[in-house]
Protein backbone atom coordinates (compact mmCIF):
# COMPACT_ATOMS: atom_id res chain seq x y z
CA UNK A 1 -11.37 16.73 12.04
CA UNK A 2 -7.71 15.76 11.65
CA UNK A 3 -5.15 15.66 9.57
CA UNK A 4 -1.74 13.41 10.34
CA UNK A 5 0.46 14.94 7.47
CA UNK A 6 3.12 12.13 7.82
CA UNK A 7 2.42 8.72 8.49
CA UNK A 8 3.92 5.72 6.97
CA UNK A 9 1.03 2.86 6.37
CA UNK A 10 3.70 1.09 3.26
CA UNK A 11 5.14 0.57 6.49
CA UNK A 12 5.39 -3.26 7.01
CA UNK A 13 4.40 -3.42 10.39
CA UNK A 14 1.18 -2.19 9.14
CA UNK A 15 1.03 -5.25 6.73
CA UNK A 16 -1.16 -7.74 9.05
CA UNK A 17 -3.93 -5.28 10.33
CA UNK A 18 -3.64 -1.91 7.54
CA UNK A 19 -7.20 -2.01 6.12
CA UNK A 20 -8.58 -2.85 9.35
CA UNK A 21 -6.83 0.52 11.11
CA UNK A 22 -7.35 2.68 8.33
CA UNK A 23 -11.23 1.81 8.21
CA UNK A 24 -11.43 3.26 11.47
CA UNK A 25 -9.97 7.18 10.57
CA UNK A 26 -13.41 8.63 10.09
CA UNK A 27 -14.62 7.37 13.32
CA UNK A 28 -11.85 8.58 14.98
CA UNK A 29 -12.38 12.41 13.23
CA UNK A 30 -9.30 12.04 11.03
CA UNK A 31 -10.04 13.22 7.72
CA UNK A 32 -7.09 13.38 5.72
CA UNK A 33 -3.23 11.35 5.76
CA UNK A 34 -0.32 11.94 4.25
CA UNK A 35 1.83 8.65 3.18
CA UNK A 36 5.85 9.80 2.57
CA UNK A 37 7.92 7.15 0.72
CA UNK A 38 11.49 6.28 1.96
CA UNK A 39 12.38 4.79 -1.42
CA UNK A 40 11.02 4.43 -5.11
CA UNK A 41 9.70 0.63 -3.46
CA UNK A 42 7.97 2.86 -0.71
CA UNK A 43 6.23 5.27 -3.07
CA UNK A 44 5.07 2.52 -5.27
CA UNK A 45 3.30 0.77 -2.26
CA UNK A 46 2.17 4.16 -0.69
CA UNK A 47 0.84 4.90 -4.14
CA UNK A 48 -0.75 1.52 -4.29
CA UNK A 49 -2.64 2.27 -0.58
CA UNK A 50 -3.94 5.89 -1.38
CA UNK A 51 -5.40 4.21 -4.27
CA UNK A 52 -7.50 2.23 -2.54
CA UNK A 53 -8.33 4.31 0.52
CA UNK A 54 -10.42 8.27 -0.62
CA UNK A 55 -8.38 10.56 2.30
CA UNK A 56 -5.10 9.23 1.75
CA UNK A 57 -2.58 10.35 -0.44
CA UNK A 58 1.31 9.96 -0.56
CA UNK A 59 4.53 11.53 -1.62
CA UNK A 60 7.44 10.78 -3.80
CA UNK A 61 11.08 10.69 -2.59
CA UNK A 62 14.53 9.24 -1.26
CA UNK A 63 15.20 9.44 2.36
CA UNK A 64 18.66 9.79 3.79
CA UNK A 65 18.67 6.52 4.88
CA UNK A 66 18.43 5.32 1.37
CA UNK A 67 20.49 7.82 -0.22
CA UNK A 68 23.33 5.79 -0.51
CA UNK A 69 21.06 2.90 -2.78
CA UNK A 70 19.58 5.70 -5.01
CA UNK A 71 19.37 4.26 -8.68
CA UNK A 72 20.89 6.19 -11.53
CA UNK A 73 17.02 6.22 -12.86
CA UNK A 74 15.59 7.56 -9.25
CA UNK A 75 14.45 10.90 -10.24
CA UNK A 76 13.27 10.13 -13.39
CA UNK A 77 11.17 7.12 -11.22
CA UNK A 78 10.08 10.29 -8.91
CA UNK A 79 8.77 12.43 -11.86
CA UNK A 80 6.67 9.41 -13.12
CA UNK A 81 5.06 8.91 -9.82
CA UNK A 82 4.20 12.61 -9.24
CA UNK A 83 2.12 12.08 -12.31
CA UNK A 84 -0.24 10.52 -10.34
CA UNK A 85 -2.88 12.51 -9.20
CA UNK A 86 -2.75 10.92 -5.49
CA UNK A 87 0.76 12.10 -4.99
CA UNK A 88 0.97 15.90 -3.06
CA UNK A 89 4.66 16.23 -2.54
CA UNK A 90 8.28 15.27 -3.05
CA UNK A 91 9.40 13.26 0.14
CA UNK A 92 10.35 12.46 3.21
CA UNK A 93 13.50 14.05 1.76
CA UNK A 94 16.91 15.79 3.64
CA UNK A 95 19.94 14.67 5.77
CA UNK A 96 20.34 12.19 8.78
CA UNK A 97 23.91 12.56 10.85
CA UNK A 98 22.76 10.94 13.80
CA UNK A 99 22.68 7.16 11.81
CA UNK A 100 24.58 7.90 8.68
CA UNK A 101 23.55 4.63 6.92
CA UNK A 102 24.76 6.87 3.90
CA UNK A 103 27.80 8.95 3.47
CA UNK A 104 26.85 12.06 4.33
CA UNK A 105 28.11 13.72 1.27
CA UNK A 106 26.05 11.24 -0.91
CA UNK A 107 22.88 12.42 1.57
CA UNK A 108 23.76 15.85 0.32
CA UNK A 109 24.06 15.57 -3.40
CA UNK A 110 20.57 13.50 -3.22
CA UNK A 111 19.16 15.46 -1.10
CA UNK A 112 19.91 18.77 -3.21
CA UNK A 113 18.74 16.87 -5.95
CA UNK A 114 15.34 16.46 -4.67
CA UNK A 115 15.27 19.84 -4.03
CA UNK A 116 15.65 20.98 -7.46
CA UNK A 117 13.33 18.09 -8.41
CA UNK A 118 10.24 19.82 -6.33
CA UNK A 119 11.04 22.95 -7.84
CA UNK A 120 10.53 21.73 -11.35
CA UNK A 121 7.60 19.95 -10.30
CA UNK A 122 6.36 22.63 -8.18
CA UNK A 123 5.23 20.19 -5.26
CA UNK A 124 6.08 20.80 -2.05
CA UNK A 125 8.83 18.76 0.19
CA UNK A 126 8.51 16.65 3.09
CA UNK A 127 12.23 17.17 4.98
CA UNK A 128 13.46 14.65 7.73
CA UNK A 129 16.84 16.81 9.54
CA UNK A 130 18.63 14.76 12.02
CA UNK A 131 21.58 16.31 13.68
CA UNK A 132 22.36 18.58 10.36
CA UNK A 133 21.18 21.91 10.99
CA UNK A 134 23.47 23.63 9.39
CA UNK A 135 23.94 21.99 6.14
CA UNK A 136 20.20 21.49 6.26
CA UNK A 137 19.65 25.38 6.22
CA UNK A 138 22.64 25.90 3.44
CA UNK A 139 20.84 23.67 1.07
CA UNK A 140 17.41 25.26 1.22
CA UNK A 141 18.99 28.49 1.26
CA UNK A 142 20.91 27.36 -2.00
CA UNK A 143 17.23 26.70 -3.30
CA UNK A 144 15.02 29.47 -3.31
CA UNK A 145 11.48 29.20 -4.00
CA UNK A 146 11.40 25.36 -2.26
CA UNK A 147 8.51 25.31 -0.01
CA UNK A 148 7.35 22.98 1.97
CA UNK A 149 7.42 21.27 5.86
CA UNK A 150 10.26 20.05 8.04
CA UNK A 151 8.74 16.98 9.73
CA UNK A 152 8.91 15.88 13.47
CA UNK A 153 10.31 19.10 14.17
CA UNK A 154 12.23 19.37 17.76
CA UNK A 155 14.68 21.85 17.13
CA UNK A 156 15.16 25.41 18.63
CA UNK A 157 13.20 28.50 18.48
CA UNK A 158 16.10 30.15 16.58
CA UNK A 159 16.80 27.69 14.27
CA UNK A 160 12.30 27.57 13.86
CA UNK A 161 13.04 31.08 12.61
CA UNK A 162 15.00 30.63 10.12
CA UNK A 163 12.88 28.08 8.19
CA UNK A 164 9.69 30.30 9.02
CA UNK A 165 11.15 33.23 7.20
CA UNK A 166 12.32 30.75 4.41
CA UNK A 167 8.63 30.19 4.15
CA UNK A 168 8.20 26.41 5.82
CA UNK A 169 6.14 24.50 7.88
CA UNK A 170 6.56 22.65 10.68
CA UNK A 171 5.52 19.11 11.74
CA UNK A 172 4.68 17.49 15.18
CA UNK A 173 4.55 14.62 16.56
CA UNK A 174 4.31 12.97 19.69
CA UNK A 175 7.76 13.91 20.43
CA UNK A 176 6.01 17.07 22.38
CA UNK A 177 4.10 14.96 24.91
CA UNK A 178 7.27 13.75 26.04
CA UNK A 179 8.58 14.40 29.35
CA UNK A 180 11.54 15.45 28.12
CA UNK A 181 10.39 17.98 25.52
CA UNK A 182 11.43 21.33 25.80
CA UNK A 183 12.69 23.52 23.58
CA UNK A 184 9.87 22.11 20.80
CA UNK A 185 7.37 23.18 23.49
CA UNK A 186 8.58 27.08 23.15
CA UNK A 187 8.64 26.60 19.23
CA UNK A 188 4.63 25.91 19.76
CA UNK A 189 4.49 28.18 21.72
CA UNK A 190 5.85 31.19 19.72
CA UNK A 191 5.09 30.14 16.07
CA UNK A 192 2.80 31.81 13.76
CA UNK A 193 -0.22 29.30 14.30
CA UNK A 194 -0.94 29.37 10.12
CA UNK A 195 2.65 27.39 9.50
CA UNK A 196 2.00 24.36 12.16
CA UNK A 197 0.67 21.40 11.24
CA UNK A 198 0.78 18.08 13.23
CA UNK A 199 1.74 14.21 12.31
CA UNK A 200 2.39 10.92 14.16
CA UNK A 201 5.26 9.58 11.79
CA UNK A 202 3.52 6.05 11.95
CA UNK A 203 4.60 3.60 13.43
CA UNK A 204 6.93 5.40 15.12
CA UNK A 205 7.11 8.08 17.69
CA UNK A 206 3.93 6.99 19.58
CA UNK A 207 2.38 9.54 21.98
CA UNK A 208 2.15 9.53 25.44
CA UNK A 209 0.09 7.48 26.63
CA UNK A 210 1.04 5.01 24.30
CA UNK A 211 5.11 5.82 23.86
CA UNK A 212 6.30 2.44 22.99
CA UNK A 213 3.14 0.85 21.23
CA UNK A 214 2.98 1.22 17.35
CA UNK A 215 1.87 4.19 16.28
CA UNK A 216 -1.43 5.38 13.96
CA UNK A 217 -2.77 8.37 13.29
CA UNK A 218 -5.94 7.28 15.99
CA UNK A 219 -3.43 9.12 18.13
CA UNK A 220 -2.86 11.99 16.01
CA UNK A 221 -5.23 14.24 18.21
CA UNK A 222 -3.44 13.67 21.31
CA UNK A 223 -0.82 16.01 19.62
CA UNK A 224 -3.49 18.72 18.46
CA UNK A 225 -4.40 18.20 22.02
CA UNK A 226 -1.09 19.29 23.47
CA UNK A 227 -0.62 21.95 21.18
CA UNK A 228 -4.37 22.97 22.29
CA UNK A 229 -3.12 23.06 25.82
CA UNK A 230 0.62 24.96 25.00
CA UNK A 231 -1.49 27.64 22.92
CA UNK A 232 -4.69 28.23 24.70
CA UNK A 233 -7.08 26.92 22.32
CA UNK A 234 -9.61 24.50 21.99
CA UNK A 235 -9.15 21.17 20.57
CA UNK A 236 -11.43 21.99 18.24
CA UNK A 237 -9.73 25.20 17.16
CA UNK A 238 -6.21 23.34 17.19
CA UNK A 239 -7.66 20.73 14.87
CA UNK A 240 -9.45 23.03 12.68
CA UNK A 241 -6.40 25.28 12.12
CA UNK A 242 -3.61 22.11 11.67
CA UNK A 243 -6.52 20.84 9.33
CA UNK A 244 -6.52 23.92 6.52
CA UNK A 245 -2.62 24.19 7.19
CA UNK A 246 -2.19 21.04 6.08
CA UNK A 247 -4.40 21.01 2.78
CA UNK A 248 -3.18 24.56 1.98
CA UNK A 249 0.15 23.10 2.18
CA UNK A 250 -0.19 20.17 0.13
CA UNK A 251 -2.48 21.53 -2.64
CA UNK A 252 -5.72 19.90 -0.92
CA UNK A 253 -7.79 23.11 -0.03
């Protein structure tokens, strides 16, 4: 059985056809989803979906793309939603420099807000890091005791270290059934197999064969598949292990 620990079903490209898809998870072995808001707007609806659907749940949080819109009242609007029994973490959280649709020092004052947030709540984050490494790793360094998993992770093997010893996970995707994959591949490769766990990031990052279709987590195990094949395991085993990572990390065991 499967779990896709980020997938985005508030999404509204889900809107026409979203009860019909997620009807079909159990058929398809997945057992469990994670929704991640991008906004308070987001977590409302995400909130509103794992209400109505028993293996989904969601999480709380301001991406970087919305950083710049974040109301004066957003983490108070967080802490009220983590009430909620449904929601498992504080996310998708962190810092975007590839599309900086919000000034980047605005993406790291929010961001490092958040941060604290999770630690008073004691939830775990979600993290989205796009071409900010650096400033990325200074922030949860400047946090101690913030766990959690750094999603659609394609970074290097040294940089994979870091956030290991700082006690993360990591998330795939797709992303490594790409052609074009490569240093992600030795990160699966290498890693402790207890700190992986494996996503789709609905609708987006579709995997091969699919890359270009909108995504669902019915293609979540063509990642545990890949990472079967990198790591010598069986699907099953792949699965099995992303599957207690994943509820370990988020509180579900």
């Amino acid at each position: 059985m499967f779990f896709d620990t980020h997938a985005h079903y508030d999404d509204g490209r889900f809107d026409p056809d979203r009860a019909e898809i997620l009807s079909k998870m159990a058929a398809a072995g997945v057992e469990l989803i994670v929704d991640p808001a991008s906004d308070i707007a987001s977590a409302k609806k995400a909130r509103d979906i794992a209400h109505g659907c028993d293996f989904l749940y969601f999480a709380a949080g301001v991406h970087p793309h919305e950083a710049g819109e974040a109301s004066e009242t957003y983490l108070d609007d967080i802490r009220a939603l983590s009430r909620d029994p449904k929601c498992v973490a504080v996310g998708e959280i962190g810092l975007d420099y590839h599309y900086d649709f919000s000034p980047r020092d605005v993406q790291r004052r929010v961001y490092a807000e958040q941060l604290e947030l999770s630690r008073e709540l004691r939830k775990p984050v979600i993290i989205h890091e796009r071409e900010a490494v650096q400033d990325n790793l200074d922030l949860l360094k400047a946090h101690p005791g913030v766990r959690g998993v750094v999603h659609c992770y394609s970074g290097s093997w040294e940089t994979a270290k870091i956030l290991l010893d700082l006690g993360f996970y990591l998330g795939f995707t797709g992303v490594i059934t790409f052609k074009n994959a490569r240093r992600v591949l030795e990160v699966v490769e290498k890693m402790p197999p207890e700190r992986m766990v494996i996503e789709t990031d609905s609708p987006y990052m579709a995997p091969v064969p699919h890359r270009g279709e909108r995504n669902s987590s019915l293609y979540v195990h063509l990642v545990a598949e890949k990472i079967a094949e990198l790591r010598g395991l069986s699907v099953e085993d792949a699965a099995r292990i992303t599957l207690e990572n994943g509820k370990r990390l988020f509180g579900l065991a």
